[in-house]
Protein backbone atom coordinates (compact mmCIF):
# COMPACT_ATOMS: atom_id res chain seq x y z
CA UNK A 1 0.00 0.00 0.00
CA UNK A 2 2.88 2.69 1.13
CA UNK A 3 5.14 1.61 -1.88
CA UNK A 4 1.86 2.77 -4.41
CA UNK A 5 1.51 5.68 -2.67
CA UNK A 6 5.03 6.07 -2.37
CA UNK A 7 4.53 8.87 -5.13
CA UNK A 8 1.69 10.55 -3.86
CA UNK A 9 3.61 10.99 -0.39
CA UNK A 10 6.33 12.49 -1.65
CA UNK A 11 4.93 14.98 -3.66
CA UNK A 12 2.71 15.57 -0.20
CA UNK A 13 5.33 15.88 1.64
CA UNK A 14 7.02 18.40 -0.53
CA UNK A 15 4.18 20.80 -0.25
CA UNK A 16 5.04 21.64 3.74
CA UNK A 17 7.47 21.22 6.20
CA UNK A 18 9.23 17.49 6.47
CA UNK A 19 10.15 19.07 9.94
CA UNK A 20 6.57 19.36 10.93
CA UNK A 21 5.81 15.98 9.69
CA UNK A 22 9.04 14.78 10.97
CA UNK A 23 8.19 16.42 14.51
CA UNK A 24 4.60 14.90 14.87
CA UNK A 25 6.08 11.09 13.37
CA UNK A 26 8.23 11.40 16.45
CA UNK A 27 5.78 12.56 18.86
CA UNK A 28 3.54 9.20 17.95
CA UNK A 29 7.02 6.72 18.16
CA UNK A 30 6.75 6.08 14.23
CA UNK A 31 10.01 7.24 13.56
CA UNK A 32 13.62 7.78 14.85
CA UNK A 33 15.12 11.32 16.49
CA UNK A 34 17.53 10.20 13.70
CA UNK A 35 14.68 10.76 10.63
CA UNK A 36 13.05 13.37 12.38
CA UNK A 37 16.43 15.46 12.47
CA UNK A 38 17.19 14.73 8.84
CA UNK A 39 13.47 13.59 7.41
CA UNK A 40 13.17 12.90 3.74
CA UNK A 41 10.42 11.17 2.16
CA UNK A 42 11.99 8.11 2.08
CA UNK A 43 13.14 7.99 4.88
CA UNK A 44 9.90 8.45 6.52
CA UNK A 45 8.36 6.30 4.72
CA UNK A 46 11.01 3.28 5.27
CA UNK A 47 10.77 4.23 8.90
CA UNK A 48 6.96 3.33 9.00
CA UNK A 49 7.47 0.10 7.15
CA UNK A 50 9.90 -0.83 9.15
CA UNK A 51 8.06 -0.37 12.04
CA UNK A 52 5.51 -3.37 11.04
CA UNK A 53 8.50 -5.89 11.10
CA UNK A 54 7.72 -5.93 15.07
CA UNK A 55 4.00 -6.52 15.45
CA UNK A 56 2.60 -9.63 15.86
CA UNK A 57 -1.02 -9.26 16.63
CA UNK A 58 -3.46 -7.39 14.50
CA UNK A 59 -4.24 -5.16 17.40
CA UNK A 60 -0.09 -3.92 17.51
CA UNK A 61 -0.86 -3.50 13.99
CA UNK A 62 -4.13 -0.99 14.67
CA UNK A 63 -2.10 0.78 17.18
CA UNK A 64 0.51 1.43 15.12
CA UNK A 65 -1.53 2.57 12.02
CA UNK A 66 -3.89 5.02 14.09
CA UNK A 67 -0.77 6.61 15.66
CA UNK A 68 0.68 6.86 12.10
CA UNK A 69 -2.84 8.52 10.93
CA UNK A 70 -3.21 10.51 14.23
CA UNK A 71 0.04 12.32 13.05
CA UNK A 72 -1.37 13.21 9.79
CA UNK A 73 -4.67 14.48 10.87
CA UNK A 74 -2.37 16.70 13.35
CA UNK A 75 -0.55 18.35 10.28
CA UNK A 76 -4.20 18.92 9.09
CA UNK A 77 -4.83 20.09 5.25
CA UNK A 78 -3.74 17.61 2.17
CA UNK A 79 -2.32 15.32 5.19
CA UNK A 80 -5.83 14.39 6.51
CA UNK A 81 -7.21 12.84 3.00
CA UNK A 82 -3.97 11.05 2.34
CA UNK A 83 -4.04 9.60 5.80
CA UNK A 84 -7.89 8.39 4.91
CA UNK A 85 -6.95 7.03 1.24
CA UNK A 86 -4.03 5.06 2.97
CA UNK A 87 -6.64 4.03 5.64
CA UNK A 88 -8.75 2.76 3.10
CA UNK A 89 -6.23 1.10 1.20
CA UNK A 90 -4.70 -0.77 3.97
CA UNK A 91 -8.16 -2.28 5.31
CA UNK A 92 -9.55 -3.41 1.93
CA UNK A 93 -5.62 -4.92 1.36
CA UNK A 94 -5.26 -6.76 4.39
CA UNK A 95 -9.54 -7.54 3.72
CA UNK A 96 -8.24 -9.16 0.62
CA UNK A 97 -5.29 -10.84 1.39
CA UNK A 98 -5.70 -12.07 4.96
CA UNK A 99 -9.76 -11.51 5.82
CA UNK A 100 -9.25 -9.63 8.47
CA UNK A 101 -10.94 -6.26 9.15
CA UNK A 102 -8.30 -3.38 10.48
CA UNK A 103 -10.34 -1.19 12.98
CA UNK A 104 -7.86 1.87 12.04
């Protein structure tokens, strides 16, 4: 899901500050002081991904994806619908593959 919005999310986050998306990413654990001091959009994004390596059960895996969308929604403007079109994306995904509902 990240890697075919991958596009969309950089060109996001070149409309603002990487620092304030970098600085609210922090605040919810989703990525390193190290990314937040230096943030590009790769970065940010591998930081997230990365991030899922360590959850086991579906409800790690809510908690981490509302604290990732809680960040957006923070940054408010353009960052609010890509944090719902991810949500989206990600539920009817794991729907798909796995038959699980996300509650994200």
């Amino acid at each position: 899901v990240m890697e075919k919005n991958h596009a969309q999310l950089t060109r996001l986050f070149k409309t603002g500050s990487l620092k304030t998306v970098g600085d609210e990413l922090l605040e919810a654990g989703i990525i390193t002081r190290d990314v937040q001091t230096n943030p590009t959009s790769d970065t940010i994004i591998n930081c997230f991904l990365s991030g899922f390596v360590f959850k086991d059960e579906v409800e790690e895996i809510e908690e981490y994806c509302v604290k990732f969308f809680n960040a957006f929604y923070e940054i408010r403007g353009p960052y609010i619908d890509a944090a719902n079109k991810i949500k989206k994306s990600i539920q009817d995904t794991i729907i798909d593959k796995l038959g699980v509902q996300l509650n994200i």
